[in-house]
Protein backbone atom coordinates (compact mmCIF):
# COMPACT_ATOMS: atom_id res chain seq x y z
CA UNK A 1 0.00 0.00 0.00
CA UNK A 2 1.17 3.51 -0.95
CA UNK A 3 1.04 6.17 2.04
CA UNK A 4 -0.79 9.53 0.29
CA UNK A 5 -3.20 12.17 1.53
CA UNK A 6 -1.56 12.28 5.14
CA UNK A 7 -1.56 8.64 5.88
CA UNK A 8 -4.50 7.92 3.67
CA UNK A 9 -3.74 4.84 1.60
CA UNK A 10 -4.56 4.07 -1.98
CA UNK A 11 -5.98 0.50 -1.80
CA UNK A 12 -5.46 -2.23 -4.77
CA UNK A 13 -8.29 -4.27 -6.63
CA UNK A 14 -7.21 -7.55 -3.60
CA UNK A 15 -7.13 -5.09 -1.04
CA UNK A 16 -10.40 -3.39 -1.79
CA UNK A 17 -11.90 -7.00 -2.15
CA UNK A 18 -10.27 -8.12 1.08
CA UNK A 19 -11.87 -4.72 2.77
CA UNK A 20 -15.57 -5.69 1.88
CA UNK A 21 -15.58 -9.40 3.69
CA UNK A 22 -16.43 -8.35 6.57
CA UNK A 23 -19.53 -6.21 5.14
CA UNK A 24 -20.13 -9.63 3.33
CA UNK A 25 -21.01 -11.28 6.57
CA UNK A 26 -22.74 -8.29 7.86
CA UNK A 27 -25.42 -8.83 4.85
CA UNK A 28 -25.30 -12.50 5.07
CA UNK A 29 -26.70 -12.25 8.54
CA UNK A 30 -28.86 -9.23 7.84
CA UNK A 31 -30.29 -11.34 4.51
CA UNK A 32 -31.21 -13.45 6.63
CA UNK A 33 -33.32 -11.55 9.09
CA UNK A 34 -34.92 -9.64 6.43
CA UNK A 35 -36.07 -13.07 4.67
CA UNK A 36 -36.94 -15.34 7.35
CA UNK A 37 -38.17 -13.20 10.14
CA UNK A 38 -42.08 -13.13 9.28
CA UNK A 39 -42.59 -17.02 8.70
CA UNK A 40 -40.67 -17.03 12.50
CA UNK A 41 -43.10 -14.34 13.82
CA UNK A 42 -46.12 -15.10 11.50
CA UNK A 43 -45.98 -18.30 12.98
CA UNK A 44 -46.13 -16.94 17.04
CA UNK A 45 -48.89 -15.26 16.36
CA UNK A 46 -48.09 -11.90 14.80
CA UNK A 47 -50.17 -9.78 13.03
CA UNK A 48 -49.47 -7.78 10.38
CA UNK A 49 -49.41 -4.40 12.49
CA UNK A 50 -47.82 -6.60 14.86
CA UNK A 51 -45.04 -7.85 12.40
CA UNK A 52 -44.48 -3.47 11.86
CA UNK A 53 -43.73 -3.62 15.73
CA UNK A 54 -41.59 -5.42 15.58
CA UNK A 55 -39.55 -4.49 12.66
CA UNK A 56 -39.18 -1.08 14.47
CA UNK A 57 -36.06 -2.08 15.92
CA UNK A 58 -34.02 -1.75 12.88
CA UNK A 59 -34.56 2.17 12.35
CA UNK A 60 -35.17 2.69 15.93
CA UNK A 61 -31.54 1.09 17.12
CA UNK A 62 -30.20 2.97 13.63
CA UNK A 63 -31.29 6.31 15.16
CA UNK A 64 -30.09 4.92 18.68
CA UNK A 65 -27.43 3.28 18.06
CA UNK A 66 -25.19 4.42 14.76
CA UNK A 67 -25.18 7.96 16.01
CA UNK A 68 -23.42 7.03 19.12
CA UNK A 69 -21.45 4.33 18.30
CA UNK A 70 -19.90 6.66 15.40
CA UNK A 71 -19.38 9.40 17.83
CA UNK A 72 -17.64 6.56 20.36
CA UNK A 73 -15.65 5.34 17.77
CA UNK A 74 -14.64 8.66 16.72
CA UNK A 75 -13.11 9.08 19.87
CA UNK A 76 -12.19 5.75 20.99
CA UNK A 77 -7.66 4.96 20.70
CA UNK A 78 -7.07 1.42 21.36
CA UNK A 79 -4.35 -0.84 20.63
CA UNK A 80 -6.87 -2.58 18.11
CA UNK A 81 -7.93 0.64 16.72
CA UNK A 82 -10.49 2.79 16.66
CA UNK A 83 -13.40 0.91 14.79
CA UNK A 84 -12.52 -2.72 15.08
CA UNK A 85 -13.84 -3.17 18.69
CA UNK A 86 -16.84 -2.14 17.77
CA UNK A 87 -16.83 -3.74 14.73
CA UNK A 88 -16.01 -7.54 16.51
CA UNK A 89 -18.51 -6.82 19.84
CA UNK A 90 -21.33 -6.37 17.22
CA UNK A 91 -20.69 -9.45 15.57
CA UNK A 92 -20.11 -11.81 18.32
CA UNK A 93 -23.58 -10.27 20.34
CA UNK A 94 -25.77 -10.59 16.79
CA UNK A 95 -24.13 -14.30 16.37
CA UNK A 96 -25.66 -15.19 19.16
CA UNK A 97 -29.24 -14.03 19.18
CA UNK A 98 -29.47 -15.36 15.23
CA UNK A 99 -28.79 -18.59 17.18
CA UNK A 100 -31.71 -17.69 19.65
CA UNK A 101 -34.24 -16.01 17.51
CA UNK A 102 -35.64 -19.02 15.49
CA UNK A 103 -35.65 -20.78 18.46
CA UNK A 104 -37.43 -18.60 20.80
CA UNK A 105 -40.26 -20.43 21.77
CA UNK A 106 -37.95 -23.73 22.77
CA UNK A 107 -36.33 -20.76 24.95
CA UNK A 108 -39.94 -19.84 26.09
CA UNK A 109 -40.64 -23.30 27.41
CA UNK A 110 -37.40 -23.90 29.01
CA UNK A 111 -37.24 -20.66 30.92
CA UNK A 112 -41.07 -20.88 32.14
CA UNK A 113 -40.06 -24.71 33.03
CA UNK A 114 -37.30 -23.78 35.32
CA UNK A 115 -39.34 -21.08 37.17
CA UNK A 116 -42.08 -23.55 36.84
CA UNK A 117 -44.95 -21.32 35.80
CA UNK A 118 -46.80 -21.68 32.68
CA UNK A 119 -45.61 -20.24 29.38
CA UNK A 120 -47.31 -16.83 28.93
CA UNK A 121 -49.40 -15.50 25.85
CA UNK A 122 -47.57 -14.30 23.12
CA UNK A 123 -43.92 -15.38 25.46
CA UNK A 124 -41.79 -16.63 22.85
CA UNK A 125 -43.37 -14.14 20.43
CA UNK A 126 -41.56 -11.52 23.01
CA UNK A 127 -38.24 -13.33 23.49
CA UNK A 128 -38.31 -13.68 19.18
CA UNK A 129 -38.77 -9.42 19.22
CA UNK A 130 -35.94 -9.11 21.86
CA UNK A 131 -33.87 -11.06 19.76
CA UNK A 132 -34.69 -9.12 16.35
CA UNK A 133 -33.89 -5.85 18.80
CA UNK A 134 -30.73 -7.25 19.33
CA UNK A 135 -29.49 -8.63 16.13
CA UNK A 136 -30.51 -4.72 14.81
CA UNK A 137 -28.56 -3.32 17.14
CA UNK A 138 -25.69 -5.04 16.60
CA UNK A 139 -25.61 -4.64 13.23
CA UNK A 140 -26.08 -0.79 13.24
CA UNK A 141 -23.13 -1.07 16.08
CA UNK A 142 -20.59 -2.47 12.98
CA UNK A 143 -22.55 -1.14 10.07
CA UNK A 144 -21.51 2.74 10.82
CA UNK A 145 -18.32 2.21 12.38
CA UNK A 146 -17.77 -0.13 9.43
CA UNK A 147 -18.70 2.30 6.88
CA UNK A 148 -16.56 5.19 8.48
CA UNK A 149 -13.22 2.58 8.15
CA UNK A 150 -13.55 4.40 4.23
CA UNK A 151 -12.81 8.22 5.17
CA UNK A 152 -10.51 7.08 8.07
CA UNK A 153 -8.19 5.21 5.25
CA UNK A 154 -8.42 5.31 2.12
CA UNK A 155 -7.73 8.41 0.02
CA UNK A 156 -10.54 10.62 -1.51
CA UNK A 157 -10.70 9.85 -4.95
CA UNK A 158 -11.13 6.37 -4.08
CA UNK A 159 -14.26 6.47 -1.90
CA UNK A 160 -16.75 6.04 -5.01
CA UNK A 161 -15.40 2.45 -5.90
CA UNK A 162 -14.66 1.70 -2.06
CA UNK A 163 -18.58 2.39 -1.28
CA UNK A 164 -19.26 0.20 -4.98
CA UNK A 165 -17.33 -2.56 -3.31
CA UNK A 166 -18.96 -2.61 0.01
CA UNK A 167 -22.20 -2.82 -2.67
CA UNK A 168 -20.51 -5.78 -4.20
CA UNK A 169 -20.32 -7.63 -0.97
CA UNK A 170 -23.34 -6.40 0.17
CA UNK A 171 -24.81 -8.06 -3.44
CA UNK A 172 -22.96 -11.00 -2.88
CA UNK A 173 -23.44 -11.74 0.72
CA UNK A 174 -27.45 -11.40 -0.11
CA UNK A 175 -27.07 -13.79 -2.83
CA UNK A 176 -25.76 -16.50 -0.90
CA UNK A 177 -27.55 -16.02 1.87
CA UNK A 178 -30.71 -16.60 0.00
CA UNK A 179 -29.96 -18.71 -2.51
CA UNK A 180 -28.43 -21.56 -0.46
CA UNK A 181 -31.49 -23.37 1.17
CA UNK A 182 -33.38 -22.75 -2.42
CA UNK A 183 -30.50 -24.22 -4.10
CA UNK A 184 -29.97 -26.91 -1.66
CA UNK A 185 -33.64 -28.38 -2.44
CA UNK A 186 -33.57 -27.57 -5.84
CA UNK A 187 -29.77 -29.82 -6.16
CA UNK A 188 -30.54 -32.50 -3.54
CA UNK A 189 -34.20 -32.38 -2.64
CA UNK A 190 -33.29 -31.27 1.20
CA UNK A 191 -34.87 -28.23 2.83
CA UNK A 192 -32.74 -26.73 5.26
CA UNK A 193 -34.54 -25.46 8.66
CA UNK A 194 -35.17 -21.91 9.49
CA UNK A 195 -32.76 -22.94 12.32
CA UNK A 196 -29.56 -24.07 10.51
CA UNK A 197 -30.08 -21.15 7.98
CA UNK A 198 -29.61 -18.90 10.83
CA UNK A 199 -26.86 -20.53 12.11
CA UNK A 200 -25.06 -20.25 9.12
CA UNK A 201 -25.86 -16.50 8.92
CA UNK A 202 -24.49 -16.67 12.63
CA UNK A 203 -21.09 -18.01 11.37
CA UNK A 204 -21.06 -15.87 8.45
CA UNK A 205 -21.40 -12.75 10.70
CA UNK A 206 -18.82 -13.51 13.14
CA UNK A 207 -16.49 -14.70 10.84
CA UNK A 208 -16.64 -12.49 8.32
CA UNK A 209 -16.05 -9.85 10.83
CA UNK A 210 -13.20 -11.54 12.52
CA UNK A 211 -11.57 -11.98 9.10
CA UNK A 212 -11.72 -8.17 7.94
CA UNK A 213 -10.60 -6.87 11.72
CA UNK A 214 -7.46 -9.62 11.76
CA UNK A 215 -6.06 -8.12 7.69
CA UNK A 216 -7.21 -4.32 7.95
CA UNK A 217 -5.10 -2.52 9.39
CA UNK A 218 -6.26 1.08 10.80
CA UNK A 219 -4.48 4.01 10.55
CA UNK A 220 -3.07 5.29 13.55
CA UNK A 221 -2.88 8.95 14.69
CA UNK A 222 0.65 10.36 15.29
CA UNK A 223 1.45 12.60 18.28
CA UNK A 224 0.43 15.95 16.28
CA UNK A 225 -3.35 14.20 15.78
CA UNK A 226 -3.63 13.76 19.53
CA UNK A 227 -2.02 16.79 20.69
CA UNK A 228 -4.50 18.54 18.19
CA UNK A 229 -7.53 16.55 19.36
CA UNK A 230 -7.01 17.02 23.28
CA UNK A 231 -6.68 20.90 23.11
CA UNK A 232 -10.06 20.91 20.79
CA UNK A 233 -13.25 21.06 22.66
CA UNK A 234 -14.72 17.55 22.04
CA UNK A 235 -18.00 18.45 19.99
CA UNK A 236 -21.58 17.01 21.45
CA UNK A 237 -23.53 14.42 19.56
CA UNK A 238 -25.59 18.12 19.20
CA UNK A 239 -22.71 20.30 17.82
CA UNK A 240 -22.05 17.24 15.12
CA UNK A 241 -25.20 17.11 13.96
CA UNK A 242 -25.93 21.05 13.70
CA UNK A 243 -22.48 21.23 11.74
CA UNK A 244 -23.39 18.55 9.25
CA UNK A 245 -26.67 20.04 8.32
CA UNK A 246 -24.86 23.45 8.12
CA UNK A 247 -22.27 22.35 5.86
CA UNK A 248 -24.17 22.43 3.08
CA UNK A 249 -27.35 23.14 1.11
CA UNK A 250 -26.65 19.89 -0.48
CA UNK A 251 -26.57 17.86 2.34
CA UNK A 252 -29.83 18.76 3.41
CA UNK A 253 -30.88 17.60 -0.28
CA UNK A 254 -28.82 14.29 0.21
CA UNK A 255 -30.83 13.42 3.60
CA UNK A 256 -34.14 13.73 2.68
CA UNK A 257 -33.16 11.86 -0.34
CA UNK A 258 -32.19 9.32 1.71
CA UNK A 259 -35.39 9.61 3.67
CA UNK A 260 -37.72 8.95 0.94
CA UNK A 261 -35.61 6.45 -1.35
CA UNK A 262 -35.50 4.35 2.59
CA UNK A 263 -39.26 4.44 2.74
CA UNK A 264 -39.58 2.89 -0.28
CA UNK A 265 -36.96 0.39 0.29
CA UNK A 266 -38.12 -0.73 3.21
CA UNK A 267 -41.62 -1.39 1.90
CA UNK A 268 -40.16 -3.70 0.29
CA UNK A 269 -37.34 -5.49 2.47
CA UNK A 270 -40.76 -5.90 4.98
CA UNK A 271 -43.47 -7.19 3.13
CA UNK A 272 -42.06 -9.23 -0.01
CA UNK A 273 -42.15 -12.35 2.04
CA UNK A 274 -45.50 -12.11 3.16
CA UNK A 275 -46.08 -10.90 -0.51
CA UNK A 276 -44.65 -13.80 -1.76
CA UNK A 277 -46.90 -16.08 0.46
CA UNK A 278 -50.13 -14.26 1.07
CA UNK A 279 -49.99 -12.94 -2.60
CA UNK A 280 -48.71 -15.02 -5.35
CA UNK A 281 -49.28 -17.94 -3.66
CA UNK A 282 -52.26 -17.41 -2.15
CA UNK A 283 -51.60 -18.79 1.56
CA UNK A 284 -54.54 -17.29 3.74
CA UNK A 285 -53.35 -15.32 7.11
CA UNK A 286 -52.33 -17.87 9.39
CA UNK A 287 -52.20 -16.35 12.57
CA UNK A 288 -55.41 -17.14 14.21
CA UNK A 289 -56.04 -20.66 12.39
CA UNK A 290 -56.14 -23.75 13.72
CA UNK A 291 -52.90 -26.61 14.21
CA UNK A 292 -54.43 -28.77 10.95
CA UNK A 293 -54.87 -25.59 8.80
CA UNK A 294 -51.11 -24.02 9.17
CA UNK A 295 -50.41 -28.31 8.00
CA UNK A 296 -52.82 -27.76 5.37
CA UNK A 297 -50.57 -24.78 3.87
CA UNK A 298 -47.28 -25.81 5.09
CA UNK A 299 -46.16 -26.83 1.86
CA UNK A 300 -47.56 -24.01 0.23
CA UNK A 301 -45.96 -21.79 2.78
CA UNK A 302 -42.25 -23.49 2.27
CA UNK A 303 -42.43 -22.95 -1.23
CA UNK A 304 -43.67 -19.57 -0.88
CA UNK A 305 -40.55 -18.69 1.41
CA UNK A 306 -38.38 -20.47 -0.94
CA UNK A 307 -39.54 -18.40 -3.77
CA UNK A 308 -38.89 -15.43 -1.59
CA UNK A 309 -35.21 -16.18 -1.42
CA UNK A 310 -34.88 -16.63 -4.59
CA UNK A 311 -35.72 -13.25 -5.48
CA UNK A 312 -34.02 -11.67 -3.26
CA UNK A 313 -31.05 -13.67 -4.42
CA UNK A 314 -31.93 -12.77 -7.69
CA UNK A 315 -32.18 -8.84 -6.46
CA UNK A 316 -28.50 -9.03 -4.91
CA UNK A 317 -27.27 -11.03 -8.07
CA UNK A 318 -28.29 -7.71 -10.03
CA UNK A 319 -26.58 -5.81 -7.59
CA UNK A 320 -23.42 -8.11 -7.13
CA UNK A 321 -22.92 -7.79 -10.72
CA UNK A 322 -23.29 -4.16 -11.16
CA UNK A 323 -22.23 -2.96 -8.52
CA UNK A 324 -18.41 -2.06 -9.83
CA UNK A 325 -19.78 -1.06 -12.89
CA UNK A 326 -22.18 1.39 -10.61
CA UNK A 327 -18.88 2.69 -9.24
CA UNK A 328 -16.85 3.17 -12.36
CA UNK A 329 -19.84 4.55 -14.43
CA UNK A 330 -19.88 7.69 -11.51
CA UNK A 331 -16.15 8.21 -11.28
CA UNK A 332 -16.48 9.18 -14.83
CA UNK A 333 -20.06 10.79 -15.15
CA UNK A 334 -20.68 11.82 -12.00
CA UNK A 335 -23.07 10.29 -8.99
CA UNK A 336 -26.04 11.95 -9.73
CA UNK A 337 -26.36 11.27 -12.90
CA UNK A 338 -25.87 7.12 -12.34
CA UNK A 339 -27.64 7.74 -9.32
CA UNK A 340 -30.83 9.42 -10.88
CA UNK A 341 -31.18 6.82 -13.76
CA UNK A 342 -30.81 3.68 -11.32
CA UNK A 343 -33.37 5.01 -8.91
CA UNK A 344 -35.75 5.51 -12.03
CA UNK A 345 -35.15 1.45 -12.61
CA UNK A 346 -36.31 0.44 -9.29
CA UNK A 347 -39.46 2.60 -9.42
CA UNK A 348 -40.95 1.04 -12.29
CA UNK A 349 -40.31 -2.21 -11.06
CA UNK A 350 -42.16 -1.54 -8.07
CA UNK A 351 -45.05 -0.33 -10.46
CA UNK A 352 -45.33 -3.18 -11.86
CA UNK A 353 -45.10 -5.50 -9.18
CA UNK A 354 -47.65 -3.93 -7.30
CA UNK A 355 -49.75 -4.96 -10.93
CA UNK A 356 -48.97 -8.40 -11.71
CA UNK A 357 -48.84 -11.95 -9.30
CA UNK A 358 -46.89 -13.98 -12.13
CA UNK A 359 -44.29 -15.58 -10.38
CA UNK A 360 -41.40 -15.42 -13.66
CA UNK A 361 -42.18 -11.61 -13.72
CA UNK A 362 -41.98 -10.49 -10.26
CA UNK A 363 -38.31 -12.57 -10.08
CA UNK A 364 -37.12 -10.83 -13.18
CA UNK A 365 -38.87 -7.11 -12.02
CA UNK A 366 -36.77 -7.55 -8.60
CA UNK A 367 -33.62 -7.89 -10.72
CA UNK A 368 -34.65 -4.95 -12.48
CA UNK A 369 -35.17 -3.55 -8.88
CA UNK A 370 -31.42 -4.47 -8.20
CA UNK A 371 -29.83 -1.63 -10.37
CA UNK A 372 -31.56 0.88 -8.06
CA UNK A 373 -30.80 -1.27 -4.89
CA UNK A 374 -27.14 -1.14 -5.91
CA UNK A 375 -26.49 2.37 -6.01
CA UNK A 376 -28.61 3.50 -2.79
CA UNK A 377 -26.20 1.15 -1.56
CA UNK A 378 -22.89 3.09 -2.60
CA UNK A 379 -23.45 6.77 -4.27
CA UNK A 380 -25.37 8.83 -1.49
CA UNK A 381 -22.39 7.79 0.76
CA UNK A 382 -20.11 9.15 -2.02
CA UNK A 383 -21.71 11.86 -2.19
CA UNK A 384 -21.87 12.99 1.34
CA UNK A 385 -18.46 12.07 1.70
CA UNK A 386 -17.05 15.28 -0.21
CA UNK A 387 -18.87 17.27 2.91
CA UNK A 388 -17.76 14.93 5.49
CA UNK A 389 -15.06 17.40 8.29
CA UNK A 390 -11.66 15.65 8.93
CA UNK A 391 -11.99 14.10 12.66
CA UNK A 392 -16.07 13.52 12.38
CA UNK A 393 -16.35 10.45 9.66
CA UNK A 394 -18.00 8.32 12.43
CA UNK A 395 -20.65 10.75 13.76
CA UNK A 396 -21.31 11.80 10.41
CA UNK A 397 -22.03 8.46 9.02
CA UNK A 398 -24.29 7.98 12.30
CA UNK A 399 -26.32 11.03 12.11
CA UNK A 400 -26.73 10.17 8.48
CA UNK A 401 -28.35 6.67 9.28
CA UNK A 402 -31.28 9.06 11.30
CA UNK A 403 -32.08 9.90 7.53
CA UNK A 404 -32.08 6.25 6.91
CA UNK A 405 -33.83 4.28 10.01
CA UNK A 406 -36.27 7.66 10.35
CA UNK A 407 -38.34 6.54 7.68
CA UNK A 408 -38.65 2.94 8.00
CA UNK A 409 -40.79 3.90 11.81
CA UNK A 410 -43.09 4.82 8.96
CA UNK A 411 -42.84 2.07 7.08
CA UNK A 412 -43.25 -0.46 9.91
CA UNK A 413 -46.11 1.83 11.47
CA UNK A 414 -48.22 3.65 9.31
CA UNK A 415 -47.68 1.34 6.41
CA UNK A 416 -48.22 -1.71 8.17
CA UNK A 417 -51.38 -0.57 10.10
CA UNK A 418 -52.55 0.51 6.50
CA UNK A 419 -52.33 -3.08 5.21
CA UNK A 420 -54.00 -4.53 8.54
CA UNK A 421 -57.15 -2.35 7.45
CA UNK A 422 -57.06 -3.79 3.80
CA UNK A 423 -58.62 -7.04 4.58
CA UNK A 424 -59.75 -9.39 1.72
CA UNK A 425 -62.42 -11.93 2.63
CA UNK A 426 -62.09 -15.22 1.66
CA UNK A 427 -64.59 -18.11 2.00
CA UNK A 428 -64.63 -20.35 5.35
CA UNK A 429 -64.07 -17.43 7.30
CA UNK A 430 -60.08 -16.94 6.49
CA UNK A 431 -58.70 -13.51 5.30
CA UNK A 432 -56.32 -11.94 3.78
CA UNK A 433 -54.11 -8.56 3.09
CA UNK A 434 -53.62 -6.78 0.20
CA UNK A 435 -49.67 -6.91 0.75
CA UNK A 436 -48.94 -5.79 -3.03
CA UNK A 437 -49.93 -2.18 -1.79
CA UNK A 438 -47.04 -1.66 0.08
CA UNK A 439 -45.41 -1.38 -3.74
CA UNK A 440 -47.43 1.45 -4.91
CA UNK A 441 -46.13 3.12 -1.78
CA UNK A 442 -42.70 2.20 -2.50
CA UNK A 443 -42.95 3.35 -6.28
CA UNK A 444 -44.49 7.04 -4.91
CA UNK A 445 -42.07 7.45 -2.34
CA UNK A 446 -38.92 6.17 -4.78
CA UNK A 447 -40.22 8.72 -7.30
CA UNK A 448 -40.07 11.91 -4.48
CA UNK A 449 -36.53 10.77 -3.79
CA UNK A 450 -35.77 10.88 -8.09
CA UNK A 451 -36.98 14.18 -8.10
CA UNK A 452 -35.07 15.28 -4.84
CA UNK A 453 -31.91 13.77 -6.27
CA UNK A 454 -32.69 15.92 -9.52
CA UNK A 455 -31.91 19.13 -7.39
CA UNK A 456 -28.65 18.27 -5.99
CA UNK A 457 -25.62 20.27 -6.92
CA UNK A 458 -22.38 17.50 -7.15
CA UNK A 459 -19.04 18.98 -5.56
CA UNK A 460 -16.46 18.72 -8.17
CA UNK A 461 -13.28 16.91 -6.79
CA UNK A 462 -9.66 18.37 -7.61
């Protein structure tokens, strides 16, 4: 590596792949959650506006959680650096509540056994939302500190691609995260528990994580940085954010960009599962049914999952694949520009999903969906970084996640509550929701952020 830019390094095509792994695990785990965590909590008797609830701990621990742990990290001097302990405690505490999560009502029954009362209502449905609370937390505790490893190190011209690689192994770890239990019945006829695929996400998190803070190496501070940084007045968590939206007119554009592109994200990350079940294949609500009905549609309901994870492996494929591309196409026209035409991509295909239950076409519209998924993954961090203040790159990139978990509260409120009141009749008393409405949403949200993203004025780059 080739010391520039005051100790900021310019990283090589192997080191910028061996820089991502980590991230790769990070996704792998987070895949995994997003995928698998409404036939878990569908099936302990949550409701849609229930299911909302308790997807409120992603933004809420985002808000919570990134902002200080940035500001921490910021300030934290260890002999392992100033990210990596953060980055390691994350994945070891998520690792083990993806272990307890699927099994949360075995957890239930053992813990009322030993006090020897009787298992409560809704008790392992509680112990299942603790767990999602945790795994959310833990992976906004790495995710910012993670993503603030790019200012810290690497030199400025190079934070485009390193963002497009983080994309890449964001693509990547989604793709095998889904696609493996698909795959695995598809191969060899064998459908691998809900349990063992979040083990494996377990591994993958810890691992990955381990891997990335063993090779990276941090830059460390010489005597001048600290000398510097003890006679300046260490800013509040108030003073950073009231600087970064001062800094520019642009990054108040860039935030509520982020807001609305997030909201429509999100509507889909939440529902397509119970899209893919309730909708296309036409599984009834299950949560007030009886033992011999959830049999009834247990196939139905595996295949349905199944189908799920292939799309979203077929969404990360997308974004795996054009991800460098992504990163290369803005170093030379600009992020706006790339940034404008991918978010276009993913609003259509929203449209269009919302119109159509054909199974071929809503896999092929979520690949179309990857483009867009790709760059909110990579450019809006590029282009806040050219207003990012030496000394702040980890309370910045927390106080920017407020512009990312804000929204989804309204996604996993307002929007779920909204499908919970569009109930569909069906005959022998069972309902249903219309779940594909949470995609016109998405595509009017998606199109605010398009025109927001319009309006932004790009800081050229000596």
């Amino acid at each position: 590596m080739t010391e520039e830019h005051s100790g900021l390094r310019k990283l090589t095509t192997l080191q910028l792949l061996n820089f991502c792994l980590g991230f790769f695990g990070l996704q792998f785990a987070w895949q995994m959650r997003i995928i698998l965590s409404g036939p878990v909590t569908e099936g302990l008797g949550a409701s849609p506006f229930i299911f909302g609830l308790i997807w409120l701990a992603g933004p809420v621990t985002g808000m919570v959680v990134q902002p200080i742990i940035g500001a921490l990290s910021d300030n934290t001097h260890t002999i392992f650096g100033r990210r990596r302990p953060y980055l390691m405690l994350g994945a070891i505490l998520a690792a083990i509540a993806l272990w307890a999560f699927p099994n949360s009502e075995g957890i239930a029954n053992i813990t009322a056994g030993k006090l020897h009362i009787a298992v409560p209502e809704f008790g392992a449905l509680i112990i299942a939302a603790i767990m999602i609370w945790i795994i959310d937390a833990c992976v906004n505790a790495a995710q910012g500190p993670y993503r603030a490893l790019i200012p810290d190190n690497i030199v400025p011209e190079q934070h485009s691609i390193a963002n497009s690689y983080l994309s890449f192994a964001i693509g990547l770890g989604s793709v095998v995260a889904a696609g493996t239990a698909p795959f695995l019945n598809w191969a060899f006829g064998y459908q691998m528990s809900i349990e063992a695929q979040f083990i494996m996400a377990a591994l993958a998190f810890s691992l990955g994580m381990t891997w990335t803070c063993i090779t990276f190496k941090e830059r460390h501070f010489d005597k001048k940085d600290e000398i510097d940084k003890q006679e300046t007045k260490k800013p509040t968590f108030i003073d950073n954010f009231k600087t970064f939206l001062k800094s520019s007119p642009e990054v108040y554009k860039i935030c509520m960009m982020q807001f609305f592109t997030w909201i429509g994200v999100m509507c889909m990350f939440i529902f397509f599962t119970q899209f893919s079940i309730h909708t296309i294949f036409n599984v009834p609500d299950l949560t007030s049914v009886s033992d011999e009905l959830i049999l009834q549609y247990e196939n139905a309901t595996a295949d349905a999952t199944n189908f799920s994870s292939i799309c979203f492996a077929v969404l990360n494929l997308v974004c795996f694949l054009v991800s460098i591309p992504i990163g290369l196409l803005s170093t030379k026209f600009g992020n706006k520009k790339v940034h404008l035409i991918s978010l276009l991509t993913m609003t259509i295909a929203y449209l269009l999903m919302a119109l159509t239950k054909n199974p071929k076409a809503i896999m092929l519209l979520m690949g179309l969906a990857g483009i867009g998924w790709s760059s909110i993954l990579a450019l809006p961090f590029a282009m806040l970084s050219e207003y990012i203040k030496k000394g702040s790159e980890g309370a910045v990139m927390g106080i920017f996640n407020i512009f990312i978990a804000g929204p989804q509260v309204l996604v996993c409120t307002l929007v779920a509550w909204f499908i919970s009141k569009c109930e569909i009749q069906l005959s022998g008393g069972l309902i249903n929701y219309h779940w594909e409405y949470s995609f016109f949403v998405g595509a009017a949200v998606l199109f605010t952020a398009l025109a927001i993203t319009a309006l932004i004025k790009e800081r050229k780059m000596d």
